[in-house]
N, C-alpha and C. Protein backbone atom coordinates (compact mmCIF):
# COMPACT_ATOMS: atom_id res chain seq x y z
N UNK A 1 -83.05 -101.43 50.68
CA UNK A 1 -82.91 -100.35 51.64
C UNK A 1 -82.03 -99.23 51.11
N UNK A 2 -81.07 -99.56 50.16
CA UNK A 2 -80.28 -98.41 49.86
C UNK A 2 -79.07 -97.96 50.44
N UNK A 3 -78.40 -97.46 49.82
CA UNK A 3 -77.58 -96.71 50.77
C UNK A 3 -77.11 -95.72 51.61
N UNK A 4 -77.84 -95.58 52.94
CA UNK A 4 -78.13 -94.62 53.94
C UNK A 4 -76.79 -94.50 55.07
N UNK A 5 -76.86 -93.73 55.59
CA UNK A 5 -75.57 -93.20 56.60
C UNK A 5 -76.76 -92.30 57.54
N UNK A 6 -75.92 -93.15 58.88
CA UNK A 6 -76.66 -92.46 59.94
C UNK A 6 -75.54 -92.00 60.84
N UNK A 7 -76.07 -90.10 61.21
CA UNK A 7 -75.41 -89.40 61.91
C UNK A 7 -75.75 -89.62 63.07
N UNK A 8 -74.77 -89.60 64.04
CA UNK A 8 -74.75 -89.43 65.27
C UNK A 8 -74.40 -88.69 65.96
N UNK A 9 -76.02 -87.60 66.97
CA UNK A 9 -75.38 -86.45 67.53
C UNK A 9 -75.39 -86.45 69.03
N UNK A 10 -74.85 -85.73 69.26
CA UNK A 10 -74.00 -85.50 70.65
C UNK A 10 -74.55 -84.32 71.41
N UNK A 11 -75.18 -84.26 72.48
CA UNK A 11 -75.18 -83.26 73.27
C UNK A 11 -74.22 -82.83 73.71
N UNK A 12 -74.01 -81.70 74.55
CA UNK A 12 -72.91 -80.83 75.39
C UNK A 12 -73.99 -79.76 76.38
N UNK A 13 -74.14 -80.01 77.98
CA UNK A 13 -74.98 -79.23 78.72
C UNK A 13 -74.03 -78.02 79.75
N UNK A 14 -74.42 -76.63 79.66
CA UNK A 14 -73.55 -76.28 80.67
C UNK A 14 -74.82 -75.47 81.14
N UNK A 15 -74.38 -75.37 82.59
CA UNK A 15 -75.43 -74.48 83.53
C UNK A 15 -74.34 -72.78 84.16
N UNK A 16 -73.02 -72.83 83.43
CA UNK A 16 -72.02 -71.87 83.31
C UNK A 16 -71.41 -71.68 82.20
N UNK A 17 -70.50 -70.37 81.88
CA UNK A 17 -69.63 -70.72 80.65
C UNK A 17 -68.27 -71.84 80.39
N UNK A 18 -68.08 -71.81 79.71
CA UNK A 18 -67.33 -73.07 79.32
C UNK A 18 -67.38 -73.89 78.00
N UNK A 19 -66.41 -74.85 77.81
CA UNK A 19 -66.61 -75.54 76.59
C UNK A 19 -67.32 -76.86 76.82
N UNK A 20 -67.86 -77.19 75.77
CA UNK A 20 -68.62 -78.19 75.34
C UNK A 20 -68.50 -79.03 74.77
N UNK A 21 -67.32 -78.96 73.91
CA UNK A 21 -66.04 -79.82 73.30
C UNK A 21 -65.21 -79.76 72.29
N UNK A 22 -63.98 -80.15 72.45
CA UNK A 22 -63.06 -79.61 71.87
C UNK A 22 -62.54 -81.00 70.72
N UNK A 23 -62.05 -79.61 69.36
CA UNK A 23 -61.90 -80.10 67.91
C UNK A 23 -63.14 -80.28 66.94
N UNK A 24 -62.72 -80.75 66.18
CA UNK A 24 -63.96 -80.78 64.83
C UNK A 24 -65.20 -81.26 64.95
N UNK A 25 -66.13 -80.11 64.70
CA UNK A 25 -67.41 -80.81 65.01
C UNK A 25 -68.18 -79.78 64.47
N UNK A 26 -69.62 -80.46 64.01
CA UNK A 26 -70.84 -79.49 62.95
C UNK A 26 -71.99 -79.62 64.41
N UNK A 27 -72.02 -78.02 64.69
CA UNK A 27 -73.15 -77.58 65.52
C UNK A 27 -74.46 -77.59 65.03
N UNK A 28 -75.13 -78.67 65.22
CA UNK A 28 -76.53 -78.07 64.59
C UNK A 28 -77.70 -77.68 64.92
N UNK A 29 -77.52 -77.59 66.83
CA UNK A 29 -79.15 -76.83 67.21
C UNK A 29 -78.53 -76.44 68.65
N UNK A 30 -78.77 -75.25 68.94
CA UNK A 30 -78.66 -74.67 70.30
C UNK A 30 -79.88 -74.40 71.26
N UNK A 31 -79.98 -74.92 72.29
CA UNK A 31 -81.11 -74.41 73.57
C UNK A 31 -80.48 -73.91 74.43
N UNK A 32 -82.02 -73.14 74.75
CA UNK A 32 -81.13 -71.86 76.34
C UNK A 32 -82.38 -72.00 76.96
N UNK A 33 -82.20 -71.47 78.31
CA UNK A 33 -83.58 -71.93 79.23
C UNK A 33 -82.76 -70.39 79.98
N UNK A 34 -84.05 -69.08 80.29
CA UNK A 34 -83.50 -67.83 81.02
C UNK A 34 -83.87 -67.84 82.39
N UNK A 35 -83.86 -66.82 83.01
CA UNK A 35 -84.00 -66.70 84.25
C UNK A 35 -85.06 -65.58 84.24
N UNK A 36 -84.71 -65.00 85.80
CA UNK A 36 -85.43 -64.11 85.61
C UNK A 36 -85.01 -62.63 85.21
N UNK A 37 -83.45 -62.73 85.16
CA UNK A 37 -82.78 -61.59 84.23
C UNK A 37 -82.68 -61.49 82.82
N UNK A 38 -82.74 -60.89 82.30
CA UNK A 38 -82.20 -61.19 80.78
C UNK A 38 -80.90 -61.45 80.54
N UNK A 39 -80.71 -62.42 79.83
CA UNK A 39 -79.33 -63.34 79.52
C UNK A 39 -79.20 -63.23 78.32
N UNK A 40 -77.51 -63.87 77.72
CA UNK A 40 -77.54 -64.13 76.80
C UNK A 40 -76.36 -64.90 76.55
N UNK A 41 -76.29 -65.41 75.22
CA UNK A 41 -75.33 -66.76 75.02
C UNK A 41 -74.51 -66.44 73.99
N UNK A 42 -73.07 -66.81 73.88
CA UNK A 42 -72.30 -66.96 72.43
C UNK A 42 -71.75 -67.59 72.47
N UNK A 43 -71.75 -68.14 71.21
CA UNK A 43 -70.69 -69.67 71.02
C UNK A 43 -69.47 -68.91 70.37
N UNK A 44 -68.61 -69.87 70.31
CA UNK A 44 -66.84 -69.19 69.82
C UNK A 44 -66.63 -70.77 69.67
N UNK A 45 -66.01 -70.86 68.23
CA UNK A 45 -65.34 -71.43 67.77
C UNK A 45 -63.81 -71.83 67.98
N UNK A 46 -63.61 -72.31 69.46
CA UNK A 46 -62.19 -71.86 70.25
C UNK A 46 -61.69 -72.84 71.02
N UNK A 47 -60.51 -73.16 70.83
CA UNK A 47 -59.39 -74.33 71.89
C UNK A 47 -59.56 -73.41 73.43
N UNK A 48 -59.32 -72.12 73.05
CA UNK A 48 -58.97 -71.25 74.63
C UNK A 48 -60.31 -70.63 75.05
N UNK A 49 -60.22 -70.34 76.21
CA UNK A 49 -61.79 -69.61 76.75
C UNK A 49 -61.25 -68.29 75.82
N UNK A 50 -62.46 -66.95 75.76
CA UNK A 50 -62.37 -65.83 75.49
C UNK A 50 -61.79 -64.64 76.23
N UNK A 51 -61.09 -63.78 75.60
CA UNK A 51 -60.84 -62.52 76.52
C UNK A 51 -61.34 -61.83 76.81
N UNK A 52 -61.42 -61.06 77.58
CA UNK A 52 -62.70 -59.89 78.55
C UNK A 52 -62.25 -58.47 78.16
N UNK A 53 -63.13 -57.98 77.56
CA UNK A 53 -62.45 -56.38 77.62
C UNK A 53 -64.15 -55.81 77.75
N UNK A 54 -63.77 -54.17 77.16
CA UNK A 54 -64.87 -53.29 77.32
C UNK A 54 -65.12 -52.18 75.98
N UNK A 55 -65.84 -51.99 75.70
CA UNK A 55 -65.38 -51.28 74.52
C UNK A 55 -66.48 -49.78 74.37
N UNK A 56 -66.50 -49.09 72.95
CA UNK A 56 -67.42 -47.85 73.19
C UNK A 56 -67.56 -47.68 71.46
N UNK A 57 -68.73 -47.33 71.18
CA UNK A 57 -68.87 -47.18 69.78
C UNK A 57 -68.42 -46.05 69.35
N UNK A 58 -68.01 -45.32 68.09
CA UNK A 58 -68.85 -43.81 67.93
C UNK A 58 -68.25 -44.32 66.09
N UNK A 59 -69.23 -43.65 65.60
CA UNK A 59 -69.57 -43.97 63.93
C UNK A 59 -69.72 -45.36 63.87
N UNK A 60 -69.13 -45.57 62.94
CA UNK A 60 -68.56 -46.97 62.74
C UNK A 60 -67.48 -47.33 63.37
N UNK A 61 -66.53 -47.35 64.28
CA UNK A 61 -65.85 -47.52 65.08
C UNK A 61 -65.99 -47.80 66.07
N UNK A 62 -65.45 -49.23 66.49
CA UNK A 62 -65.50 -49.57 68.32
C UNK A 62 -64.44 -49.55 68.23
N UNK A 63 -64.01 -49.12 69.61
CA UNK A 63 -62.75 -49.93 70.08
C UNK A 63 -62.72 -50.07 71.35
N UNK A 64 -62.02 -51.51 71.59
CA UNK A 64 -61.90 -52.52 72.72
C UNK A 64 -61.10 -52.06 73.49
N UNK A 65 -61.02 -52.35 74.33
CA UNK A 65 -60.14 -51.70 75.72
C UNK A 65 -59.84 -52.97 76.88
N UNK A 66 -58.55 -53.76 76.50
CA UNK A 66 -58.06 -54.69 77.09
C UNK A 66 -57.13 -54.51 77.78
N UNK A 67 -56.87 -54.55 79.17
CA UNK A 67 -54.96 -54.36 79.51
C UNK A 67 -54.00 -55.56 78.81
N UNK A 68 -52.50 -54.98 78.33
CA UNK A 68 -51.51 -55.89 77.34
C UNK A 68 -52.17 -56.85 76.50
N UNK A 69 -53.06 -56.43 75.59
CA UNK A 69 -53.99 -57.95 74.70
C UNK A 69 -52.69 -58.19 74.13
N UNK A 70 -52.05 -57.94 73.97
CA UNK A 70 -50.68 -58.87 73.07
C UNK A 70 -51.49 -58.92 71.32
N UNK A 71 -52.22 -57.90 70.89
CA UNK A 71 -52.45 -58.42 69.74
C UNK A 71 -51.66 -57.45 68.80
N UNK A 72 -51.70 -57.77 67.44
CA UNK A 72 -50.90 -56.91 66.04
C UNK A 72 -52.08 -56.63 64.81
N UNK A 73 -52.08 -55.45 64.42
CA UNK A 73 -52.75 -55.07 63.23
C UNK A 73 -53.00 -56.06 62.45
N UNK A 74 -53.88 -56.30 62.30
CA UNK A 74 -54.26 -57.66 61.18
C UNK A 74 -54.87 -58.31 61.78
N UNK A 75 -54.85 -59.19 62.64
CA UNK A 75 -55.04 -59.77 63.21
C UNK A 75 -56.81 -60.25 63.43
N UNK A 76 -57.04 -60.93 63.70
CA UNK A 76 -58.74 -61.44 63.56
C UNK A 76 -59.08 -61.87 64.62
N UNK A 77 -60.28 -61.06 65.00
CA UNK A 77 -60.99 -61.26 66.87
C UNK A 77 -62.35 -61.72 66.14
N UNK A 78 -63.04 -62.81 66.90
CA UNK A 78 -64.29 -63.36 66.89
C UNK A 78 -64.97 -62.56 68.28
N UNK A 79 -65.69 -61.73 67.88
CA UNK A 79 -66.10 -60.90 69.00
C UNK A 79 -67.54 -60.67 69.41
N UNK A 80 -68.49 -60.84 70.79
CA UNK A 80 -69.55 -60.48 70.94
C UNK A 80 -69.09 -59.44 72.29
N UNK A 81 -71.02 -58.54 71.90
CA UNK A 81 -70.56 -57.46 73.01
C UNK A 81 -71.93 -57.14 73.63
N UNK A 82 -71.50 -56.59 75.01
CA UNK A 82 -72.97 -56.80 75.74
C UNK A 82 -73.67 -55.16 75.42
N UNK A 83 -74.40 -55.00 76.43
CA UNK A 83 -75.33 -53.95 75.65
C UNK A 83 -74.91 -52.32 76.65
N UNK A 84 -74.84 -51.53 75.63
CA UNK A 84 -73.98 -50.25 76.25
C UNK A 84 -75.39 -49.18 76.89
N UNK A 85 -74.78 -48.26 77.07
CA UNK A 85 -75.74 -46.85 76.95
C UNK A 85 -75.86 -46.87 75.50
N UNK A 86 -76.70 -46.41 74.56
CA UNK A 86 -77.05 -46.38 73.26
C UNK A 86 -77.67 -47.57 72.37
N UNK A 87 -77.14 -48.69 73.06
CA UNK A 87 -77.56 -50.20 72.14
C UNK A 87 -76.15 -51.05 72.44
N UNK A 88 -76.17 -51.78 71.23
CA UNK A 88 -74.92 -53.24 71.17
C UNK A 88 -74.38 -53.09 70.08
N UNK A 89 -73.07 -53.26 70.24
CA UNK A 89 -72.49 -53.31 68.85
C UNK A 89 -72.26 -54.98 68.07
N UNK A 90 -72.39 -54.55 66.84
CA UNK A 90 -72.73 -56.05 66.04
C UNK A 90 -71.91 -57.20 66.22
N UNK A 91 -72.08 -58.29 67.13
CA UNK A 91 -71.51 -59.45 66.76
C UNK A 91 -70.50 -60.08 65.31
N UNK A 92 -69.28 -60.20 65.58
CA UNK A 92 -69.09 -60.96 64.53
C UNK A 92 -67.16 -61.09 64.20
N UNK A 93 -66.95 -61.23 63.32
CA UNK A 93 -65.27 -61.81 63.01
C UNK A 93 -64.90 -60.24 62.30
N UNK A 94 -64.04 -59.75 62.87
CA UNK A 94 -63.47 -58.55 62.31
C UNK A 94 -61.70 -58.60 62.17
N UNK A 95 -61.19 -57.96 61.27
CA UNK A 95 -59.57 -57.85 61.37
C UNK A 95 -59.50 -56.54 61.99
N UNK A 96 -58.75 -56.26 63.12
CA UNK A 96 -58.28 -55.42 64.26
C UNK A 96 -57.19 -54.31 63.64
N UNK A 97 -57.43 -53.06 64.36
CA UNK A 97 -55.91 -52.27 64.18
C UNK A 97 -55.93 -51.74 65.42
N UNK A 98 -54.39 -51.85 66.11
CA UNK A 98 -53.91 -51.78 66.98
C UNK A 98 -53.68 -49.98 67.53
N UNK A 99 -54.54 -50.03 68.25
CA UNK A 99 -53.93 -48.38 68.57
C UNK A 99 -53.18 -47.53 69.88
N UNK A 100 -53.38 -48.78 70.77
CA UNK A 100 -52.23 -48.68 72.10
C UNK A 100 -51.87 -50.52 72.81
N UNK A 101 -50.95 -50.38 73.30
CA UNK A 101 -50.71 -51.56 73.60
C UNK A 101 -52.24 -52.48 74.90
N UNK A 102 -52.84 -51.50 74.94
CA UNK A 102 -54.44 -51.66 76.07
C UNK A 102 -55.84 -51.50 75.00
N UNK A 103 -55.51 -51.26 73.73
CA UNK A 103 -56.44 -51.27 72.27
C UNK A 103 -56.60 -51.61 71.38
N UNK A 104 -57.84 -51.71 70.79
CA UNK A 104 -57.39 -51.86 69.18
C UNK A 104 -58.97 -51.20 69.01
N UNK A 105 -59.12 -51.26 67.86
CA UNK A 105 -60.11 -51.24 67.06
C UNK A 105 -60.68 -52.14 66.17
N UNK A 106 -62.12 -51.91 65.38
CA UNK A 106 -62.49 -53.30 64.61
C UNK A 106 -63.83 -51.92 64.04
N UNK A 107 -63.94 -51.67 62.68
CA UNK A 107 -65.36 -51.50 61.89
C UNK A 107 -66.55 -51.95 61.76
N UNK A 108 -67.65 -51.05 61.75
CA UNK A 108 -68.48 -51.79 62.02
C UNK A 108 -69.40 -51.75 60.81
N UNK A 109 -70.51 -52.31 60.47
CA UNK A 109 -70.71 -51.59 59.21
C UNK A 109 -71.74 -51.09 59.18
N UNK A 110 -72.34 -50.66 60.47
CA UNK A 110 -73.65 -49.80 60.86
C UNK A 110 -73.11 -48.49 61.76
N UNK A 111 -73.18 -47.40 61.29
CA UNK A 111 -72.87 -46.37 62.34
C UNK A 111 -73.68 -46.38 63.81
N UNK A 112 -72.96 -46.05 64.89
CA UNK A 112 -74.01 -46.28 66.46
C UNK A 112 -73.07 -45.22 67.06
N UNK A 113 -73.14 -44.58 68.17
CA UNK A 113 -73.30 -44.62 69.61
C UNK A 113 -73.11 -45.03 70.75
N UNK A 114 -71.97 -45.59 70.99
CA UNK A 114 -72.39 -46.79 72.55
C UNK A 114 -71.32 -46.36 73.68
N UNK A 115 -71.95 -45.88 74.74
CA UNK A 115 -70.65 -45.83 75.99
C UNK A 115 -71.15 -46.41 76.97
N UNK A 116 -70.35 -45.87 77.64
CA UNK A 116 -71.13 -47.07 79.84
C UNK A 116 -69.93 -47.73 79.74
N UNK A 117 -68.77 -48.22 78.89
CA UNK A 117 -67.71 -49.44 79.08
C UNK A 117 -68.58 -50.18 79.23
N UNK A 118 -69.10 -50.92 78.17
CA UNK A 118 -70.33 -52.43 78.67
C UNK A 118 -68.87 -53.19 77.91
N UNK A 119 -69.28 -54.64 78.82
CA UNK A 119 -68.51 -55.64 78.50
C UNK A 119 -68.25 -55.91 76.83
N UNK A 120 -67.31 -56.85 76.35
CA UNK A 120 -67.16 -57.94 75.35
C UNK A 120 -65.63 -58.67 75.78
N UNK A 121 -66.35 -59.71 74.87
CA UNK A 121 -65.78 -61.26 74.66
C UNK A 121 -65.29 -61.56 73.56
N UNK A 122 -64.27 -61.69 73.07
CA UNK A 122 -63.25 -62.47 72.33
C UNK A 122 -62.45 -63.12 72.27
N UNK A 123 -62.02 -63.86 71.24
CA UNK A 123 -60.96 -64.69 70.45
C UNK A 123 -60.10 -64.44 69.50
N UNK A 124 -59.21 -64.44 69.32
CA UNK A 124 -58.31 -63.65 68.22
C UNK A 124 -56.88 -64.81 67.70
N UNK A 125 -57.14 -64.95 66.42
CA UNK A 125 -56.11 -65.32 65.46
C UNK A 125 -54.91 -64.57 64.78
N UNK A 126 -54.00 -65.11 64.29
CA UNK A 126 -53.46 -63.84 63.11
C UNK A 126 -53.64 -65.05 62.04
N UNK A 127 -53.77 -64.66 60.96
CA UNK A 127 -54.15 -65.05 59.90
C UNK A 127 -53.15 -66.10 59.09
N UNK A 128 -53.06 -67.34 59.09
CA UNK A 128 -51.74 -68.02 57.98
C UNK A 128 -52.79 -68.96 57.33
N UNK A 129 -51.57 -69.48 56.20
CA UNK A 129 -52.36 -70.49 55.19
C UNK A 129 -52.67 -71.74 56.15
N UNK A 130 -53.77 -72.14 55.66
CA UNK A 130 -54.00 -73.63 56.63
C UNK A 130 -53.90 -73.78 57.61
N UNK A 131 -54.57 -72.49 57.66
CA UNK A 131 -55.34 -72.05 59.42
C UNK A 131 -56.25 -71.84 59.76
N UNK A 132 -56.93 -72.71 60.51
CA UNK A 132 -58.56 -72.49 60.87
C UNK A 132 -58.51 -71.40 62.03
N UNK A 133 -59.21 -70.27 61.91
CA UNK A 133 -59.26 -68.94 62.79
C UNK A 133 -60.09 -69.66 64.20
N UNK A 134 -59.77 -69.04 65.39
CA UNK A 134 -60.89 -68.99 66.40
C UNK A 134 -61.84 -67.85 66.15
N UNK A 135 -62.95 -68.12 66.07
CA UNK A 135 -63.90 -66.91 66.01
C UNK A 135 -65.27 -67.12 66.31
N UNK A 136 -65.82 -65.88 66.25
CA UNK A 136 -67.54 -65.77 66.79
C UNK A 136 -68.31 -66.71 66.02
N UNK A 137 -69.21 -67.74 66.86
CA UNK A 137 -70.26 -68.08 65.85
C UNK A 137 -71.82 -68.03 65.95
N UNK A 138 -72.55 -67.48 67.21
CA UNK A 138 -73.72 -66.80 67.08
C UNK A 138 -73.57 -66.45 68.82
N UNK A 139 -74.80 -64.98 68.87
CA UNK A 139 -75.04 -64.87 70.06
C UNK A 139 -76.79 -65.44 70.27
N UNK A 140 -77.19 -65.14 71.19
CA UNK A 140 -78.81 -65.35 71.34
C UNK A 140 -78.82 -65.07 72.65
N UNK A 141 -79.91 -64.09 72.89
CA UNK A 141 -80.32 -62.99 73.92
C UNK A 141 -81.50 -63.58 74.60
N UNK A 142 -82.01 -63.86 75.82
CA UNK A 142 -83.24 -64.00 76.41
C UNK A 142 -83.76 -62.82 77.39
N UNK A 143 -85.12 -62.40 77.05
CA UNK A 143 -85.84 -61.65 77.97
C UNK A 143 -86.08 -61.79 79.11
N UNK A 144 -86.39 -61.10 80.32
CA UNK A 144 -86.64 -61.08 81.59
C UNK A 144 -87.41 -62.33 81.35
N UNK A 145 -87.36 -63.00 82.64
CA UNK A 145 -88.82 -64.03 82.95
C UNK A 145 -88.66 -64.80 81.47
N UNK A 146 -87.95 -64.91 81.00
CA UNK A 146 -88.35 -65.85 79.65
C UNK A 146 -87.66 -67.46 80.17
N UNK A 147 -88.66 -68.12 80.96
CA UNK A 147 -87.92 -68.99 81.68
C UNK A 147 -88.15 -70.33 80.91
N UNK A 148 -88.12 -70.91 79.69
CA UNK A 148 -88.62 -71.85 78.74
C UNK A 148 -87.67 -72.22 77.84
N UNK A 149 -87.34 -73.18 77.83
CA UNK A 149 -86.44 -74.11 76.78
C UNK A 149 -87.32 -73.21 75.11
N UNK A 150 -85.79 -71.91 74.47
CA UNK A 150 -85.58 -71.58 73.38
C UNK A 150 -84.40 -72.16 72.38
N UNK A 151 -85.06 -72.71 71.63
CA UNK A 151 -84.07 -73.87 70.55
C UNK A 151 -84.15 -73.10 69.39
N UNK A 152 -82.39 -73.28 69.13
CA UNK A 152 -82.38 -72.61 67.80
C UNK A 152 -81.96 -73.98 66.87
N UNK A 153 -82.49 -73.98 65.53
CA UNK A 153 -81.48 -74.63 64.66
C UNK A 153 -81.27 -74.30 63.59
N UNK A 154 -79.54 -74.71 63.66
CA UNK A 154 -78.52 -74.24 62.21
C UNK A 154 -78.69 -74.34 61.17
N UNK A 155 -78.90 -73.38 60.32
CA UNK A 155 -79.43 -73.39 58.74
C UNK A 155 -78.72 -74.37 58.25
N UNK A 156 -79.00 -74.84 57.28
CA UNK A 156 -78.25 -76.11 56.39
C UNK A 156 -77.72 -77.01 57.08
N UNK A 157 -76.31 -77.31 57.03
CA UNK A 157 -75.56 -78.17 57.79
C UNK A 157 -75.20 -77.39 59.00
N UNK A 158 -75.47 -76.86 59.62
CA UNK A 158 -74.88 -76.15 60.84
C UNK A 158 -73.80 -75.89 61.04
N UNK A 159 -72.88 -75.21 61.81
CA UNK A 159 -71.86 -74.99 61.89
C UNK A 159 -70.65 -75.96 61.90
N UNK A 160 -69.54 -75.70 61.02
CA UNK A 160 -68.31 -76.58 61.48
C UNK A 160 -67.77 -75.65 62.58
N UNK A 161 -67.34 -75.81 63.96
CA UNK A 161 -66.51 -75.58 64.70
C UNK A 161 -64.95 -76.69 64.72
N UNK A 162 -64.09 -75.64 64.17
CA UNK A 162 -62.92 -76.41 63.86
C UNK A 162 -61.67 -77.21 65.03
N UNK A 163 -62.06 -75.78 66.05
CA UNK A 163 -61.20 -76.30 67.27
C UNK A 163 -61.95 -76.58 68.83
N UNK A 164 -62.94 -76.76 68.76
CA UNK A 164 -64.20 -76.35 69.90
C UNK A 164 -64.77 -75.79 70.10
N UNK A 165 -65.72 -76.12 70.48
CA UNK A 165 -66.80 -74.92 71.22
C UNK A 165 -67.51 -74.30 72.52
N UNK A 166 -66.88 -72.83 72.58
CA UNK A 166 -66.97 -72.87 73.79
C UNK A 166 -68.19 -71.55 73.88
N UNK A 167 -69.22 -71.93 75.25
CA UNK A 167 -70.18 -70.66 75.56
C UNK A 167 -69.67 -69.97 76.58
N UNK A 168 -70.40 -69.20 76.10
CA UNK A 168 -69.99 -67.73 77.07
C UNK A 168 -71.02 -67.51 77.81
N UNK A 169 -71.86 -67.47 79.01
CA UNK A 169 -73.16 -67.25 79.32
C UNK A 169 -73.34 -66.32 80.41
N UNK A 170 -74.79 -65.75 80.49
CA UNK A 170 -74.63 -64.98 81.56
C UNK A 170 -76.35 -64.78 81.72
N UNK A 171 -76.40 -64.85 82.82
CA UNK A 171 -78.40 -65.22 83.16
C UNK A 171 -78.89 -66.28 82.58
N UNK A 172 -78.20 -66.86 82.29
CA UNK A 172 -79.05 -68.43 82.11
C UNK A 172 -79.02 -69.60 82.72
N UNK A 173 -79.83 -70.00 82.69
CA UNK A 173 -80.09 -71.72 83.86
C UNK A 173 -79.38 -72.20 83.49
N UNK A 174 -79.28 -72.94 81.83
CA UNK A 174 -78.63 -73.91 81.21
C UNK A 174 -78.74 -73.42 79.79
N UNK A 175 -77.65 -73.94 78.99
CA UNK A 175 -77.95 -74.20 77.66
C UNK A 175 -77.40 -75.26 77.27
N UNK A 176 -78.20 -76.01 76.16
CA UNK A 176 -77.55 -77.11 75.37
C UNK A 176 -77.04 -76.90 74.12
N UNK A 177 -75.77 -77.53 73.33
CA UNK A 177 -75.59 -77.64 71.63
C UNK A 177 -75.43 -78.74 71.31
N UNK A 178 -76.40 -79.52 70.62
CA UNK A 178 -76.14 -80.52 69.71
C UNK A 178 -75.44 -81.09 68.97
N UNK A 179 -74.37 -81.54 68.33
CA UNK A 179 -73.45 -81.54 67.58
C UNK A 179 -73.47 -82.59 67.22
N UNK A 180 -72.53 -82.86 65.64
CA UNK A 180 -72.11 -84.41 65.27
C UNK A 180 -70.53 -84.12 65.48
């Protein structure tokens, strides 16, 4: 027979946002089931839920608009964002500069457009040795009426989430993540 090793994976179901479980663990397939709004989902790599702000594009530049985020220049936000007047700005792990104690900023690397104050969601680290960051690790969007179990799965080994994983959701019935 050889020598084989068998993984054992784990569901996590939420029909709200929330975590799915917390500490070390490799994500390897996500489902979402929509409504009749268009929804959408992000996972965060995170011990704490995410912070709520609002933000606005212009060039390559967003910036977030939080009351007291308590954050410092440098600093690293895992960030998704919902959809403005103009479009969405890109999902993903950026280092921040601070420009009022209610701001910061983060680059983007596509020039856009975006106002309305549409929502986003983050997590934010400051950076030390032998430190696993909280941060973004995918979004996924569903269409009106797209009311059908959509499964994604994780290229290669799927994600390590180092400290938990938590979704963020909004118009959706349910989603599931798989994990070992």
């Amino acid at each position: 027979m050889g020598n084989s090793t068998i993984s054992q994976i784990f569901q996590g179901h939420r029909h709200e946002s929330g975590f799915v479980v917390l500490g070390r663990r490799r994500v390897k397939e996500v489902s979402l089931v929509g409504t009749s709004s268009a929804g959408f989902l992000d996972l965060f790599d995170t011990e704490t839920a995410p912070e709520a702000g609002t933000y606005a594009q212009s060039g390559t530049t967003v910036t977030v608009t939080d009351s007291s985020h308590g954050l410092a220049t440098g600093d690293v936000v895992g960030i998704a964002f919902s959809t403005g007047t103009g479009g969405t700005a890109q999902p993903g792990n950026y280092e921040i500069t601070v420009t009022t104690a209610n701001a910061f900023t983060v680059t983007m690397l596509n020039s856009d457009t975006i106002s309305g104050d549409p929502a986003c969601r983050y997590v934010s680290s400051t950076p030390s040795p032998n430190t696993f960051p909280r941060r973004w690790l995918m979004s996924k969007h569903t269409s009106a009426n797209d009311t059908f179990a959509n499964t994604f799965g994780i290229p290669n080994q799927g994600f390590v989430a180092t400290r938990g994983v938590y979704l963020n959701m909004s118009n959706l019935l349910e989603a599931d993540v798989f994990y070992e």
